[in-house]
Protein backbone atom coordinates (compact mmCIF):
# COMPACT_ATOMS: atom_id res chain seq x y z
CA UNK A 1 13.19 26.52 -30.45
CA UNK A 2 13.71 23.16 -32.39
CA UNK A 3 11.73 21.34 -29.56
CA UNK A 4 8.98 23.63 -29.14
CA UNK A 5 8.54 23.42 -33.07
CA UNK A 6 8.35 19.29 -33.20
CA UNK A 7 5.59 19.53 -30.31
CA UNK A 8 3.34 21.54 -32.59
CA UNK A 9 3.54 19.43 -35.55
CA UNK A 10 1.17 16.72 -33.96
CA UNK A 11 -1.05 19.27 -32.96
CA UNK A 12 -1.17 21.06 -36.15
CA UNK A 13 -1.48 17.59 -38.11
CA UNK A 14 -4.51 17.28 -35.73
CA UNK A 15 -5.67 20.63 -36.70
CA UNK A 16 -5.57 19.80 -40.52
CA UNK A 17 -7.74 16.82 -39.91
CA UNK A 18 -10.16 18.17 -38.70
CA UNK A 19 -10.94 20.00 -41.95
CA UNK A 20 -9.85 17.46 -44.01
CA UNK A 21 -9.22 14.09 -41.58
CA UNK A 22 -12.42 13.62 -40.74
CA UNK A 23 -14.19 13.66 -44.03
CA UNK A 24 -11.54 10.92 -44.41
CA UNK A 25 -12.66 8.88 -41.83
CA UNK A 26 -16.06 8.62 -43.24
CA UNK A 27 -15.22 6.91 -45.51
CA UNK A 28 -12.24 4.45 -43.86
CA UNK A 29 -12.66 1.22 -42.09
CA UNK A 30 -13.94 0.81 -38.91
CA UNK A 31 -10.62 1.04 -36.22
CA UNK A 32 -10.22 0.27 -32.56
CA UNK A 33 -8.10 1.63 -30.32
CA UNK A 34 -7.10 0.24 -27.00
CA UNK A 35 -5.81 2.52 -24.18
CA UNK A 36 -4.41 0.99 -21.25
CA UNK A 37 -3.29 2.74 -18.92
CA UNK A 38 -2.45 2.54 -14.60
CA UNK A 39 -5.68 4.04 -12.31
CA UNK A 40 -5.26 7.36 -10.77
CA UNK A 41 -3.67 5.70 -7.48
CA UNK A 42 -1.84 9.18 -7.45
CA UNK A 43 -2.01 12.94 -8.58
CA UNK A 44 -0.18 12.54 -11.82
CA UNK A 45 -1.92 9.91 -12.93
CA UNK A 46 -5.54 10.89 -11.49
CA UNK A 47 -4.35 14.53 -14.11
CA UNK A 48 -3.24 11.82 -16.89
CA UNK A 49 -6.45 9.69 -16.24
CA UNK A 50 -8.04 12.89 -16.46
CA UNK A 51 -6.57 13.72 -19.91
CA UNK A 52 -7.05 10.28 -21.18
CA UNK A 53 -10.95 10.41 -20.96
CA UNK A 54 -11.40 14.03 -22.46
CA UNK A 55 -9.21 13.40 -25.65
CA UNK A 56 -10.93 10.08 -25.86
CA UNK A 57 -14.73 11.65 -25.70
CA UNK A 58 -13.24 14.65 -27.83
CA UNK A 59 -11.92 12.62 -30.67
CA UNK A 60 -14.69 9.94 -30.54
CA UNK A 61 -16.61 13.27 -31.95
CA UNK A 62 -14.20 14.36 -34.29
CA UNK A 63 -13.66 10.77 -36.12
CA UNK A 64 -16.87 8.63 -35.82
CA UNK A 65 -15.19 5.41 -37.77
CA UNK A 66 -12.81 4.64 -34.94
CA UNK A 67 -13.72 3.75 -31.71
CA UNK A 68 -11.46 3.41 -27.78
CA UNK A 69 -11.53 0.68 -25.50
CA UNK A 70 -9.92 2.36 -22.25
CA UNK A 71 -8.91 0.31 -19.51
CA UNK A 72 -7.41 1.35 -16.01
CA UNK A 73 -5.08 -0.82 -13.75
CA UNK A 74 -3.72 -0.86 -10.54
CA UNK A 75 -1.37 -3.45 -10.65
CA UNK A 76 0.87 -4.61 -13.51
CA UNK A 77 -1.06 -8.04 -13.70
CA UNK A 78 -4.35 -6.22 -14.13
CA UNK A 79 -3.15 -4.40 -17.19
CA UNK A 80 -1.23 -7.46 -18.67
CA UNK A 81 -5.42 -8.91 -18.41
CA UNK A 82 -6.66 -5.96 -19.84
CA UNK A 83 -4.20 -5.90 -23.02
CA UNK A 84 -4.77 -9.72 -23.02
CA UNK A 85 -8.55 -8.97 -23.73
CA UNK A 86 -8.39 -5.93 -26.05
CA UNK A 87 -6.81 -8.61 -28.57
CA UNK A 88 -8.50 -11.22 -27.75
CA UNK A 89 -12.41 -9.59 -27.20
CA UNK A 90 -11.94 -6.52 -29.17
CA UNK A 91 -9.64 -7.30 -31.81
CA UNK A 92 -8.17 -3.99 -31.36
CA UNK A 93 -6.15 -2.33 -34.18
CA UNK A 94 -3.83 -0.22 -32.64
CA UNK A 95 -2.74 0.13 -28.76
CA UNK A 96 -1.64 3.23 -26.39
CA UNK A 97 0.34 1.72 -23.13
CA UNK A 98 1.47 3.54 -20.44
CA UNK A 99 3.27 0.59 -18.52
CA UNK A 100 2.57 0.28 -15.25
CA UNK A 101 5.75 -1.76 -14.55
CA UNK A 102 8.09 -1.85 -17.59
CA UNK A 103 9.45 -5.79 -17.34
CA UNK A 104 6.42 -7.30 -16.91
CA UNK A 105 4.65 -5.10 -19.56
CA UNK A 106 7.23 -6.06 -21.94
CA UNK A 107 6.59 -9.56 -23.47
CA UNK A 108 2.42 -8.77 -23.75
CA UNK A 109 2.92 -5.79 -25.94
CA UNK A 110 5.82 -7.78 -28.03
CA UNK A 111 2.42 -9.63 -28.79
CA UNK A 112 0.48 -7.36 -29.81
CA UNK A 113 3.08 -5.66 -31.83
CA UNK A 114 3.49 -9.09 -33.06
CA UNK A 115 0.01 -9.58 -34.30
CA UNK A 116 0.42 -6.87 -36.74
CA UNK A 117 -0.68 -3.89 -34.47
CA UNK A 118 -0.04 -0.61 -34.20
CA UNK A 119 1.73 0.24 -31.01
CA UNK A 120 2.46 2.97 -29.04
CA UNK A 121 3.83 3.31 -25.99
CA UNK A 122 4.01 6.17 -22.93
CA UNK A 123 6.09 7.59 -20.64
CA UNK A 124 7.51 4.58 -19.16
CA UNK A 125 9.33 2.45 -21.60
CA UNK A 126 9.37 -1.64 -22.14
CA UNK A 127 12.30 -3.12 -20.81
CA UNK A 128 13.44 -3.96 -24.96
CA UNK A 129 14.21 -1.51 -27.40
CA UNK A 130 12.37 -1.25 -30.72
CA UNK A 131 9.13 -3.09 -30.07
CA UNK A 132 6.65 -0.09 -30.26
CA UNK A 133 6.07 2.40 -33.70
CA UNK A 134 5.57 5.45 -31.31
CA UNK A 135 7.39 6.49 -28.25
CA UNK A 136 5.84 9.13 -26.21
CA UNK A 137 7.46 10.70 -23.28
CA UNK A 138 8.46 13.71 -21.62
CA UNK A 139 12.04 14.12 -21.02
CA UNK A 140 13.18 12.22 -18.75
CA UNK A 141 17.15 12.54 -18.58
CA UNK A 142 16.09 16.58 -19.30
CA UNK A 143 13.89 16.23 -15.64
CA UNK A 144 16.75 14.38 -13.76
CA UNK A 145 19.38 16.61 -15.13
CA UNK A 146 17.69 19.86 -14.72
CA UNK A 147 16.93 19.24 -10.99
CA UNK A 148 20.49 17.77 -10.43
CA UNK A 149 21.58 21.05 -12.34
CA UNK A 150 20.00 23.11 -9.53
CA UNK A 151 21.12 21.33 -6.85
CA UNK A 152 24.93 22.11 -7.88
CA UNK A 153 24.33 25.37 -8.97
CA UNK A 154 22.67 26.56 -6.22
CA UNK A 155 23.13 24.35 -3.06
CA UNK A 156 26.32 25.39 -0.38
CA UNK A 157 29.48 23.58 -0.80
CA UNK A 158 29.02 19.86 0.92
CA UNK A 159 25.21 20.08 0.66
CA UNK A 160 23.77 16.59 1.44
CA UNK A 161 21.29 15.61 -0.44
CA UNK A 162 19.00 12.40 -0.14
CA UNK A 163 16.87 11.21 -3.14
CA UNK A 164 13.38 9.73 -3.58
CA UNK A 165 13.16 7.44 -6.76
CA UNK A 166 10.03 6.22 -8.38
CA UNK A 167 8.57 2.98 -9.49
CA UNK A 168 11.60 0.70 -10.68
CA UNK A 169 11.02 1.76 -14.63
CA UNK A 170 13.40 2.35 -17.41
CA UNK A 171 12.40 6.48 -17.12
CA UNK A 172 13.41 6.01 -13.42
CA UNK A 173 16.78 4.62 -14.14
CA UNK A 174 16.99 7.40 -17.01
CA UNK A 175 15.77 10.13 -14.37
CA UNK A 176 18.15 8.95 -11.71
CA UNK A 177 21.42 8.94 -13.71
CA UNK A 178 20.93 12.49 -15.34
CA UNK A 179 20.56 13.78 -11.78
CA UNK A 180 23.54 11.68 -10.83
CA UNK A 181 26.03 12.92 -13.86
CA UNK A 182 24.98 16.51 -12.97
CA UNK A 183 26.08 16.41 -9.63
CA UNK A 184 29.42 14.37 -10.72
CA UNK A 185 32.61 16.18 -9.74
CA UNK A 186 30.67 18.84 -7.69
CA UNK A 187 31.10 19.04 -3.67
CA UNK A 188 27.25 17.72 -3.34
CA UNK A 189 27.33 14.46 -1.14
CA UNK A 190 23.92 11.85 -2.07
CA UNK A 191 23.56 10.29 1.34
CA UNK A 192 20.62 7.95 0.16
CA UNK A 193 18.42 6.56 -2.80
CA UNK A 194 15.36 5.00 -2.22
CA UNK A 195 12.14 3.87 -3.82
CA UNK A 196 9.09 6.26 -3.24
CA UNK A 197 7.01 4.33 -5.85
CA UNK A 198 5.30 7.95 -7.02
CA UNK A 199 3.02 7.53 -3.42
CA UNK A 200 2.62 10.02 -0.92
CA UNK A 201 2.17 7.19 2.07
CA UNK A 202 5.06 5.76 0.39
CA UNK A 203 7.16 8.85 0.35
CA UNK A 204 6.39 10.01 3.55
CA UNK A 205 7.82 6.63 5.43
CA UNK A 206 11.20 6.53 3.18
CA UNK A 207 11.34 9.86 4.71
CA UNK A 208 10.80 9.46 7.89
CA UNK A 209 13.31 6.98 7.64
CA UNK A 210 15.98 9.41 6.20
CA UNK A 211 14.94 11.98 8.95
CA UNK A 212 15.75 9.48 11.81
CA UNK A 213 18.78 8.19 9.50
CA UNK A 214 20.74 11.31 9.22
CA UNK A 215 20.98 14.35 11.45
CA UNK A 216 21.92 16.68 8.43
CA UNK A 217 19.99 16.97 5.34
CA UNK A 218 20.07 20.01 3.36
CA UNK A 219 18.19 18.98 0.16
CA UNK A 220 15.51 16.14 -1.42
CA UNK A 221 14.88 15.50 -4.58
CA UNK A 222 11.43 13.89 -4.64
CA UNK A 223 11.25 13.34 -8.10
CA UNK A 224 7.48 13.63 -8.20
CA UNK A 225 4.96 15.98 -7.03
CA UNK A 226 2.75 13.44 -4.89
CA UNK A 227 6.19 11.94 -3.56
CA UNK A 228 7.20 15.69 -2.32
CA UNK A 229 3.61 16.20 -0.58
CA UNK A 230 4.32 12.78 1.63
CA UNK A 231 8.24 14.42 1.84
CA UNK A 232 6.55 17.71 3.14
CA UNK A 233 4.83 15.92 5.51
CA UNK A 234 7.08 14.00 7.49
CA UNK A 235 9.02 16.88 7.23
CA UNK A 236 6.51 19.01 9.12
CA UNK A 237 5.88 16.38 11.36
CA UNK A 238 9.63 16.39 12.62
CA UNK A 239 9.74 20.02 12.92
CA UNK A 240 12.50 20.25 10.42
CA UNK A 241 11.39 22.80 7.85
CA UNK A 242 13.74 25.44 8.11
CA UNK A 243 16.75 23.00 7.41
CA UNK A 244 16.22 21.69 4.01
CA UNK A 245 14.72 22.36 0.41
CA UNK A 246 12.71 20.31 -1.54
CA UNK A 247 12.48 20.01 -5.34
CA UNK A 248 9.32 17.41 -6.94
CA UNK A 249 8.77 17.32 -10.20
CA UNK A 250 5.54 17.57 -12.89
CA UNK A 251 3.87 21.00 -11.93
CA UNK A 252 1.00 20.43 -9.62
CA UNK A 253 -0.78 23.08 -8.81
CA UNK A 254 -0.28 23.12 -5.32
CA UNK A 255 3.23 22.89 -5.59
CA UNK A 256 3.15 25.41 -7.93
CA UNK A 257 1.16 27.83 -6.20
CA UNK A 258 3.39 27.68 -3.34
CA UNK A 259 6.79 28.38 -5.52
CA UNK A 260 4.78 31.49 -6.74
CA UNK A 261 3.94 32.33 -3.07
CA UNK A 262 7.78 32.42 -2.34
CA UNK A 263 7.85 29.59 -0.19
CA UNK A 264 11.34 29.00 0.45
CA UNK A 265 11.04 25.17 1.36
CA UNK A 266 10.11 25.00 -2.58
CA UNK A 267 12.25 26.60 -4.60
CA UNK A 268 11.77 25.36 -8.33
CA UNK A 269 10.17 22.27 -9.55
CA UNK A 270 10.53 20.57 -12.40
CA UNK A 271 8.16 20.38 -15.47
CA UNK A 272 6.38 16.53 -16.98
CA UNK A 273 2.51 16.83 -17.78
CA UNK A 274 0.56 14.53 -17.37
CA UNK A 275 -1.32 15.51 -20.81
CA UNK A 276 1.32 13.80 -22.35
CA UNK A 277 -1.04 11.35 -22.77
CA UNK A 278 -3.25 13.25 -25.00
CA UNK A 279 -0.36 13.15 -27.59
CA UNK A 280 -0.38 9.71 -27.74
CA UNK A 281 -4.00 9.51 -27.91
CA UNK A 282 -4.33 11.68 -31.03
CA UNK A 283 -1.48 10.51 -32.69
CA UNK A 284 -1.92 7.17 -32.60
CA UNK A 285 -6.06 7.86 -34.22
CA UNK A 286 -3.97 10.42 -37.02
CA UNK A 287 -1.92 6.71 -38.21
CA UNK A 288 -5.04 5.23 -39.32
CA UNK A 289 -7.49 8.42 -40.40
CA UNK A 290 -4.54 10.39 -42.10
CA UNK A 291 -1.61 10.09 -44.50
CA UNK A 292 0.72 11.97 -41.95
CA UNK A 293 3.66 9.48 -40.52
CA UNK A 294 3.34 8.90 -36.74
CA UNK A 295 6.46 6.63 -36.09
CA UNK A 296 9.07 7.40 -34.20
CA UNK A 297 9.89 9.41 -30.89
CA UNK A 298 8.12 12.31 -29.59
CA UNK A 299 9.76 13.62 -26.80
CA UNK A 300 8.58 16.65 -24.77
CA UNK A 301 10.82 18.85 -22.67
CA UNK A 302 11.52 19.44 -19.28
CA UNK A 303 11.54 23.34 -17.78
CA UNK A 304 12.57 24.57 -14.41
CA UNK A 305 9.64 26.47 -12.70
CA UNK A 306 10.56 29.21 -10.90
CA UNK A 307 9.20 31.87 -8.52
CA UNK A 308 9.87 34.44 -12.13
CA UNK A 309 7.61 32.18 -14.24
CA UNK A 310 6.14 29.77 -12.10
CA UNK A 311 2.56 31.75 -12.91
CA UNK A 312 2.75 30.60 -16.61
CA UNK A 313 2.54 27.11 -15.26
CA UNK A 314 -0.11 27.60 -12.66
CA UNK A 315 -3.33 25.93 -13.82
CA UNK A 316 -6.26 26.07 -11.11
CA UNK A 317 -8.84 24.57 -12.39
CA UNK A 318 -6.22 21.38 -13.72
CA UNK A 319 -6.99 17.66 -11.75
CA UNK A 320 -3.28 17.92 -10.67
């Protein structure tokens, strides 16, 4: 109940200004806010891209003195350019960074942060601690350990599992171990770990290469919806449905439509939206058009979706 009450606080705050907030930002200095974020080279991140864009047109309504520079990459070298000329074109006051890589992401926002900025930073954390004010992320240890929970609660004794990891991030290391410690002193056997880089294309040939590699699987863990689409596939493809589960992650709807269904290749998934990002939008514009503080971490939870409530999470008309 504690958690659900610290996500409505930002909202509310947002609420307030709108009576109050805005009439404020009249008044206040002109602000810029960059927004850099990776391209929708996936589902996630076409939903988050998706997100991005409305809260951006939706607050550029609500407080007329500030104004967003948004910029998409698809490589960590494009958005290190794009940060690069925010400060240097734009002179932007504050920054929202969703990483795209978290090493090479690191030293260009110690920059900014350096010039006096306002930072915040998404989902994927820098590779250094204590660099950014805000911290905005779902849960990650919550969505490794909730998924790992499963898995030992609900898999046969010596299930063998094989694991698809994301981009090499600090939330993928966090992910990773969480799903590792919950399985620790259980009768589950990991036969394999390997990176699916959040790509269906990508997914699909690690597992192919597990399907080849061992005769016995029983369970994946594709931590990520597109990853568990390319999983499903190559599954499909060697006509080996009926011998093991999968569990994604982040809700999309197709997944989630088929957990509803009662598809028993997908049992449960894993909650992480990707409107995440509108809470870092809006709470970075509420530092400079209200009094309210906006440092600190804002972590949102992670929920197993289940056939039983798997309808409260079904969104049809959602990019993802």
């Amino acid at each position: 109940m504690k958690r659900r009450n610290l996500l409505k606080l930002p909202l509310a705050a947002a609420a307030l200004s709108l009576a109050s907030g805005a009439a404020f930002a009249q008044d206040a200095e002109p602000v810029v806010i960059g927004v850099s974020i990776p391209s929708a080279t996936h589902g996630f991140m076409g939903g988050l891209n998706w997100h991005a864009q409305d809260t951006i047109e939706r607050l550029g309504g609500v407080y007329p003195n500030v104004e967003f520079v948004l910029a998409t990459a698809g490589d960590a070298a494009k958005q290190v350019s794009d940060i690069e000329d925010m400060m240097a074109t734009r002179n932007i006051d504050g920054l929202v960074v969703l990483p795209f890589e978290s090493e090479p992401l690191t030293d260009p926002v110690k920059q900014v942060k350096a010039a006096g900025k306002f930072v915040t930073v998404v989902d994927r954390g820098l590779s250094e601690e204590g660099i950014e004010d805000l911290y905005v992320a779902g849960d990650n240890t919550a969505f490794g350990r909730v998924a790992g929970e499963y898995f030992r609660d609900n898999l046969d004794a010596d299930a063998k599992i094989v694991v698809l990891r994301g981009i090499p991030t600090t939330l993928d290391n966090e992910r990773v171990e969480a799903f590792q410690a919950a399985l620790e002193g259980s009768d589950k056997e990991i036969l394999d770990m390997q990176h699916g880089n959040w790509n269906r294309d990508d997914a699909f040939n690690v597992m192919q290469d597990y399907l080849a590699k061992y005769p016995e699987i029983d369970a994946v863990w594709a931590a990520d919806d597109d990853m568990a689409v390319g999983v499903l596939e190559a599954i499909a493809q060697a006509g080996r449905e009926d011998q093991m589960i999968v569990v994604g992650g982040a809700g999309m709807k197709d997944i989630v439509k088929r957990i509803m269904d009662g598809d028993p290749q997908l049992p449960v998934n894993v909650t992480y939206p990707p409107a995440l990002i509108s809470s870092a939008i809006e709470m970075t514009a509420l530092n400079f058009v209200s009094n309210a503080p906006m440092a600190g971490r804002y972590i949102i939870g992670s929920q197993l979706i289940t056939p039983e409530n798997a309808e409260q999470f079904y969104f049809p008309d959602s990019p993802f």
